[in-house]
Protein backbone atom coordinates (compact mmCIF):
# COMPACT_ATOMS: atom_id res chain seq x y z
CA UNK A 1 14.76 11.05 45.23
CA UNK A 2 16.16 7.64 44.53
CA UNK A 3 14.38 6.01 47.59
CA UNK A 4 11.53 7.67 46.13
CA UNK A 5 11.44 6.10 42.07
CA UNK A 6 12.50 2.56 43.84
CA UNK A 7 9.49 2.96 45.62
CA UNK A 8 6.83 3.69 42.77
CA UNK A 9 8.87 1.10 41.01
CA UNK A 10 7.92 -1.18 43.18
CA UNK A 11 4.76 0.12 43.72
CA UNK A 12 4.19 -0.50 39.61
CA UNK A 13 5.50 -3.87 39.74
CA UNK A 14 2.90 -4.65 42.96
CA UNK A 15 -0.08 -3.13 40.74
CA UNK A 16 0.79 -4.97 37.49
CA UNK A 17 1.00 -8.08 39.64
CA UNK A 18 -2.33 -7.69 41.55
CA UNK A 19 -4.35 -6.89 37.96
CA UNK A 20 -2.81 -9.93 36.58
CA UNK A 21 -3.35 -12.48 39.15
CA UNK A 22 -7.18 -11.49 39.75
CA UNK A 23 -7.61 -10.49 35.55
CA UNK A 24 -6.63 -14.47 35.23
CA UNK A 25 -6.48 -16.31 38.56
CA UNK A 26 -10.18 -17.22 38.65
CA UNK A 27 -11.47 -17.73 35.29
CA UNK A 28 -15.69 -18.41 34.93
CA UNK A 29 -16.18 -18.67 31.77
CA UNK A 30 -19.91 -20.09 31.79
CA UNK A 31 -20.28 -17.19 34.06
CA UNK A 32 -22.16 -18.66 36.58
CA UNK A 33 -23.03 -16.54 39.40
CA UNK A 34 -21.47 -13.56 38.13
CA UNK A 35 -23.95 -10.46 38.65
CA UNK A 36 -25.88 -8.31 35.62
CA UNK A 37 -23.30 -5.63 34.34
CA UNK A 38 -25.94 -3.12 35.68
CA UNK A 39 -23.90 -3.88 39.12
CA UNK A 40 -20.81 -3.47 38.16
CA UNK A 41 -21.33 -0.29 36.49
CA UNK A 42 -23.35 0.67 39.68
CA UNK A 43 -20.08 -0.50 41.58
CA UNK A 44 -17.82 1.95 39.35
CA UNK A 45 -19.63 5.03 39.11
CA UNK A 46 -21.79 5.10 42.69
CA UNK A 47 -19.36 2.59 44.72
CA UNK A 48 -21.41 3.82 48.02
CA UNK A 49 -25.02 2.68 46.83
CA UNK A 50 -23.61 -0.85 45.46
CA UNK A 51 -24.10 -4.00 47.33
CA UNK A 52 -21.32 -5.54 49.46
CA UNK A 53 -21.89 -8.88 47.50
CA UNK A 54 -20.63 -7.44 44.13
CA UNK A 55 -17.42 -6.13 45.58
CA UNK A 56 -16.85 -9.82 47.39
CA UNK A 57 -17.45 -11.66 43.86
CA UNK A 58 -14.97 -9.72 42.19
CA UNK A 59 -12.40 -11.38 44.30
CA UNK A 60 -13.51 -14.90 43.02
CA UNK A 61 -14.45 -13.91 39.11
CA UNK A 62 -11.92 -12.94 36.76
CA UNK A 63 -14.45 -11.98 33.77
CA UNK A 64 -16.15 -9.62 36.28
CA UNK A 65 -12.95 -8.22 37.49
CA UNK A 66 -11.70 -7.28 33.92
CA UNK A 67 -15.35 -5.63 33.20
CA UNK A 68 -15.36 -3.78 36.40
CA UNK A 69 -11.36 -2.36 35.26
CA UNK A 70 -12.53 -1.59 31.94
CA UNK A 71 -15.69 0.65 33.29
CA UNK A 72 -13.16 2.24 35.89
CA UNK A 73 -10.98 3.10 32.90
CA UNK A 74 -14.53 4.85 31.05
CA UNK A 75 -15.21 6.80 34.14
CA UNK A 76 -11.72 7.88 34.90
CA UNK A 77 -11.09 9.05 30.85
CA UNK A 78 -14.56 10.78 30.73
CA UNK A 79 -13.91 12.74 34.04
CA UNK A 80 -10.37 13.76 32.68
CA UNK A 81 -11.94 15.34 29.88
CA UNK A 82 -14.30 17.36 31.94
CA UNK A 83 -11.03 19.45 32.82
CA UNK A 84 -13.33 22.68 33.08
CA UNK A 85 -14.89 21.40 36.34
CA UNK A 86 -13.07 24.20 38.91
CA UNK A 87 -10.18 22.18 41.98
CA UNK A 88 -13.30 22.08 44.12
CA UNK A 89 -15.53 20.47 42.69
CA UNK A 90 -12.91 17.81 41.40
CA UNK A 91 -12.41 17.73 44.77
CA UNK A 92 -16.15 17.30 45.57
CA UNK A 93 -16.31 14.50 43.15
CA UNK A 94 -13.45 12.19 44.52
CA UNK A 95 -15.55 12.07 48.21
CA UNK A 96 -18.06 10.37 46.17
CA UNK A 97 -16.32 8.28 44.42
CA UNK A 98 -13.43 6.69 46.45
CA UNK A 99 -12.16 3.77 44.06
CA UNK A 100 -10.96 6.76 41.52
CA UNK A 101 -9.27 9.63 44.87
CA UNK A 102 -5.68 8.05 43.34
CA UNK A 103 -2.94 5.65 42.46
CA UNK A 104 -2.41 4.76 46.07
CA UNK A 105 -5.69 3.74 47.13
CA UNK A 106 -6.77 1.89 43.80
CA UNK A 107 -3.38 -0.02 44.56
CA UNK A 108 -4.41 -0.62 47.87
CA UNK A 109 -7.48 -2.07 46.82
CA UNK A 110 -5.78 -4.49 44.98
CA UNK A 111 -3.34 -5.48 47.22
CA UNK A 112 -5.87 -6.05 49.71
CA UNK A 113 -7.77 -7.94 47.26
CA UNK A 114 -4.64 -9.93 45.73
CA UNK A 115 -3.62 -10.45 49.48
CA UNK A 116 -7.02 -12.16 50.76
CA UNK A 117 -6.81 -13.96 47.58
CA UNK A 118 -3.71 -15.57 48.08
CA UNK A 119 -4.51 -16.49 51.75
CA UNK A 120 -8.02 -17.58 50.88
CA UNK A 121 -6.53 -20.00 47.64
CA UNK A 122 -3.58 -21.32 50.26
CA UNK A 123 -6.44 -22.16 53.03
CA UNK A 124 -8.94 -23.09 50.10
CA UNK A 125 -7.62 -25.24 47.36
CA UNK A 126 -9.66 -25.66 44.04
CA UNK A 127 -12.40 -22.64 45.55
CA UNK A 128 -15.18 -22.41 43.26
CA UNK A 129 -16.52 -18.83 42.37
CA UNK A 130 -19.05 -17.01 44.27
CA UNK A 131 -22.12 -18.52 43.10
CA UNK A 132 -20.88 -20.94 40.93
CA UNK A 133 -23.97 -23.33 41.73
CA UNK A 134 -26.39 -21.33 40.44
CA UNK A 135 -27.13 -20.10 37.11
CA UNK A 136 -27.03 -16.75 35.95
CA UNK A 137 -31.35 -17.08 35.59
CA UNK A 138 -31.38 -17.64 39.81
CA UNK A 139 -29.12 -14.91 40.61
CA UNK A 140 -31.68 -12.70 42.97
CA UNK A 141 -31.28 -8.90 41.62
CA UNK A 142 -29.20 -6.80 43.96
CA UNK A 143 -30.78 -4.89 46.71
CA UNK A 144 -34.33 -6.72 46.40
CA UNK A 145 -35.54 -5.86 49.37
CA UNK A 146 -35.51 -2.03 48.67
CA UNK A 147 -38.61 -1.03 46.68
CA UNK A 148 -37.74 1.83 43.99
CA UNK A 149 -41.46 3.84 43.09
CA UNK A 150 -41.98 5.29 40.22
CA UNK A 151 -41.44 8.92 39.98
CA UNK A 152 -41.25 11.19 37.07
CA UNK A 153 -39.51 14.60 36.51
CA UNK A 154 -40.46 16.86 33.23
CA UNK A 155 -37.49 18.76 32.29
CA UNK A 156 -38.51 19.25 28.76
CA UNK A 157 -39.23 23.08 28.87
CA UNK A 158 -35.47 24.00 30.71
CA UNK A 159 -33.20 26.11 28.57
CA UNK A 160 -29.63 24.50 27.92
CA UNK A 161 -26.62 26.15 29.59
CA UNK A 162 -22.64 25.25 28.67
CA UNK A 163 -19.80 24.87 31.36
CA UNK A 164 -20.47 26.83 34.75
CA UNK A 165 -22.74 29.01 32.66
CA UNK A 166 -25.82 30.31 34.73
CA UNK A 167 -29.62 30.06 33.23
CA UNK A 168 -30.81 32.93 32.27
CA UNK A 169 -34.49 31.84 33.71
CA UNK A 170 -35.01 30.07 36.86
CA UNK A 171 -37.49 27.25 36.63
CA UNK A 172 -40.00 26.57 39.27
CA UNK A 173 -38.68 24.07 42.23
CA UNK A 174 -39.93 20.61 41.72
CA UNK A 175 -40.54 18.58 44.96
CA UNK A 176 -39.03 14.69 44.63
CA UNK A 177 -39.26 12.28 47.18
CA UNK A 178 -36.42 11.43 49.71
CA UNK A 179 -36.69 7.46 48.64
CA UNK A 180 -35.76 5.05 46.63
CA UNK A 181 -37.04 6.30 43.23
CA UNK A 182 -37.37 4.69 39.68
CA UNK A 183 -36.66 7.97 38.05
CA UNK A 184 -37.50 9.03 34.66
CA UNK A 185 -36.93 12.72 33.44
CA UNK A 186 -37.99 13.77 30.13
CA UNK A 187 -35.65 15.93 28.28
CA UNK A 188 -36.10 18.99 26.63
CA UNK A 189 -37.05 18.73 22.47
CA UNK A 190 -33.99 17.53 20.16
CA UNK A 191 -32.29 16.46 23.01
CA UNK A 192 -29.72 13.50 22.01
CA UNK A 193 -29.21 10.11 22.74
CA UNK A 194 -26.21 8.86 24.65
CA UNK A 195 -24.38 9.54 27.98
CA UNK A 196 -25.66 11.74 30.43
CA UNK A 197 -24.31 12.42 34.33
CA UNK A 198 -26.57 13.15 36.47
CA UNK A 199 -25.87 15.19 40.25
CA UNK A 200 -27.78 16.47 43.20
CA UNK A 201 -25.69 19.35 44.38
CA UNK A 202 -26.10 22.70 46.96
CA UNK A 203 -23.65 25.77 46.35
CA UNK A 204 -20.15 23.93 44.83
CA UNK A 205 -21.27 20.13 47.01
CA UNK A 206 -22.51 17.11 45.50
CA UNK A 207 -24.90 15.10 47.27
CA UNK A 208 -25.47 12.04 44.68
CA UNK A 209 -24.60 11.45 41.43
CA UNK A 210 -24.82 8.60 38.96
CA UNK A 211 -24.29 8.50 34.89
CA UNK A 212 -27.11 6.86 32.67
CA UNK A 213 -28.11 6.74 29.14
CA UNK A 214 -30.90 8.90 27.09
CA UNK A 215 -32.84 6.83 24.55
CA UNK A 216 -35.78 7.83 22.52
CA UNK A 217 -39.34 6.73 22.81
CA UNK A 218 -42.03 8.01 21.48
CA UNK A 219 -40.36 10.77 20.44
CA UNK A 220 -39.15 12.28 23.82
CA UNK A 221 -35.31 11.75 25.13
CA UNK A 222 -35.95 10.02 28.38
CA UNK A 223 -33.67 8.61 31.20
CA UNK A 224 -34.48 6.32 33.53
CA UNK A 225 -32.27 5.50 36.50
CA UNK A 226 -32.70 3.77 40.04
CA UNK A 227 -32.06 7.18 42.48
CA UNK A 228 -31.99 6.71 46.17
CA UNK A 229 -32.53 10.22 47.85
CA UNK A 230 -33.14 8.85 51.48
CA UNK A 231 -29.47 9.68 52.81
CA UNK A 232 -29.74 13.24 51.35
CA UNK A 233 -30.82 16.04 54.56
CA UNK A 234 -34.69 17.66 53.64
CA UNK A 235 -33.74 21.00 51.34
CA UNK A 236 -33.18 22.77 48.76
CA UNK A 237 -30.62 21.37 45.79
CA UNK A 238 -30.51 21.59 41.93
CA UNK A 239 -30.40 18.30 39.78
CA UNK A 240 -28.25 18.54 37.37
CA UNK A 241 -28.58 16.80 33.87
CA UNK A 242 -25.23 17.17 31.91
CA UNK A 243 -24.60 15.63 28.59
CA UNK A 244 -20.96 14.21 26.84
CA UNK A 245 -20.82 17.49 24.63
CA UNK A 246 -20.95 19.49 28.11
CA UNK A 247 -24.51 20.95 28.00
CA UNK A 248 -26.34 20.80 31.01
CA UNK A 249 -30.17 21.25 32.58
CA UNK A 250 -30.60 22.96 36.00
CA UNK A 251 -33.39 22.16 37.81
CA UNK A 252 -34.20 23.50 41.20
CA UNK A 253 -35.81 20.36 43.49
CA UNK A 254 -36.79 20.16 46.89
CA UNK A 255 -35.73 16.74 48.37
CA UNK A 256 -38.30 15.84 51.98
CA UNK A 257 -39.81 12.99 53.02
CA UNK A 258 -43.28 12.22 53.17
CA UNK A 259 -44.39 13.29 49.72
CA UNK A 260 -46.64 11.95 47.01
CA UNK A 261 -45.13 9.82 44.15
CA UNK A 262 -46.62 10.72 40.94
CA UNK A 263 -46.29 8.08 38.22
CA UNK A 264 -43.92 7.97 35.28
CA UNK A 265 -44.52 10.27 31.66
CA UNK A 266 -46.20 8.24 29.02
């Protein structure tokens, strides 16, 4: 047991070490190079559909590395207060988002990270930031060369349902392409403004998921969010729209290749 609290001790004093040294070791403070915060939210909540790059100028940019903890620490307090979710879907969850699985493996990201750093700063004296000869105008957006269509979903006639609550109607399956999508979905009437997280699941499995915000316009809640459906199998899954306060939308879709795009709601 004493082997044991030396070792998280230790373990603590690693951690605190590794957050300091990259939180001040590299300071930018024109913030040249760094990437839009799109990426690293992007990089937080869906750390499987974020580019390499982002990951790779965190370990040269301080700012960036204190705005990438301080989303982590948003996404980690939100999910602990969705405490209703059952073991296995928590479970579910942490396969899809790695960074958050636990203590150990953030800490080994950072001691990999502090580690590389240190050897990379003794082989490299005075190395500038990733980037740092360009200005934040140039920087090329992330994943250019993937082409997101537009493709609207109308959710506004779904009833509301609370927790693991079932609808009491089932809506009509809606096909969506298996591509890279600019998605917008309309929500249903009164619907408010603010977080929302978003999931493509089958049975108690997640497929993709990603958090965006609702705003109003022209009098409908809309949200629009970059989805990229091509690593998801052809079937049959349920999007699923759920809000801060814990209401959700169900929709049945049907994910498969090869079909039309329709255009965005006005």
């Amino acid at each position: 047991m004493k082997d044991r609290r030396a070792f998280e001790k230790k373990e603590r004093v690693l951690l605190d070490f590794a957050r300091s040294y990259l939180s001040e070791g590299f300071p930018n403070p024109d913030r040249e190079g760094c990437p839009p915060d799109d990426a690293l939210r992007s990089l937080a909540f869906n750390p499987r559909e974020s580019d390499l790059q982002v990951t790779e100028h965190l370990a040269a940019c301080s700012p960036c590395f204190r705005r990438y903890g301080e989303l982590l620490a948003k996404l980690k307090s939100q999910r602990e207060a969705e405490k209703r979710f059952s073991s296995r879907r928590i479970s579910a969850w942490t396969k899809v988002h790695p960074v958050l699985a636990g203590t150990a493996a953030f800490c080994a990201l950072l001691i990999a990270i502090g580690a590389g750093l240190l050897f990379r700063r003794n082989r490299l004296p005075n190395t500038p930031p990733v980037g740092t000869h360009r200005t934040p105008a140039s920087v090329e957006p992330l994943n250019s060369a993937v082409a997101y269509a537009p493709f609207g979903l109308d959710l506004s006639a779904l009833s509301r349902v609370r927790g693991s609550e079932s609808s009491a109607t089932v809506p009509q399956r809606l096909a969506v392409p298996s591509s890279p999508l600019d998605l917008t979905l309309t929500l249903p009437l009164a619907s408010k403004e603010g977080h929302y997280d978003l999931r493509v699941t089958s049975g108690d499995r997640i497929f993709w998921s990603k958090s965006a915000q609702a705003h109003l316009l022209k009098g409908k809640t809309l949200i629009q969010v970059e989805a990229d459906f091509r690593q998801i199998q052809t079937g049959d899954y349920n999007l699923e729209v759920e809000s801060s306060a814990g209401t959700r939308l169900i929709q049945p879709v049907l994910i498969a290749p090869g079909l039309p795009h329709n255009e965005k709601p006005e």
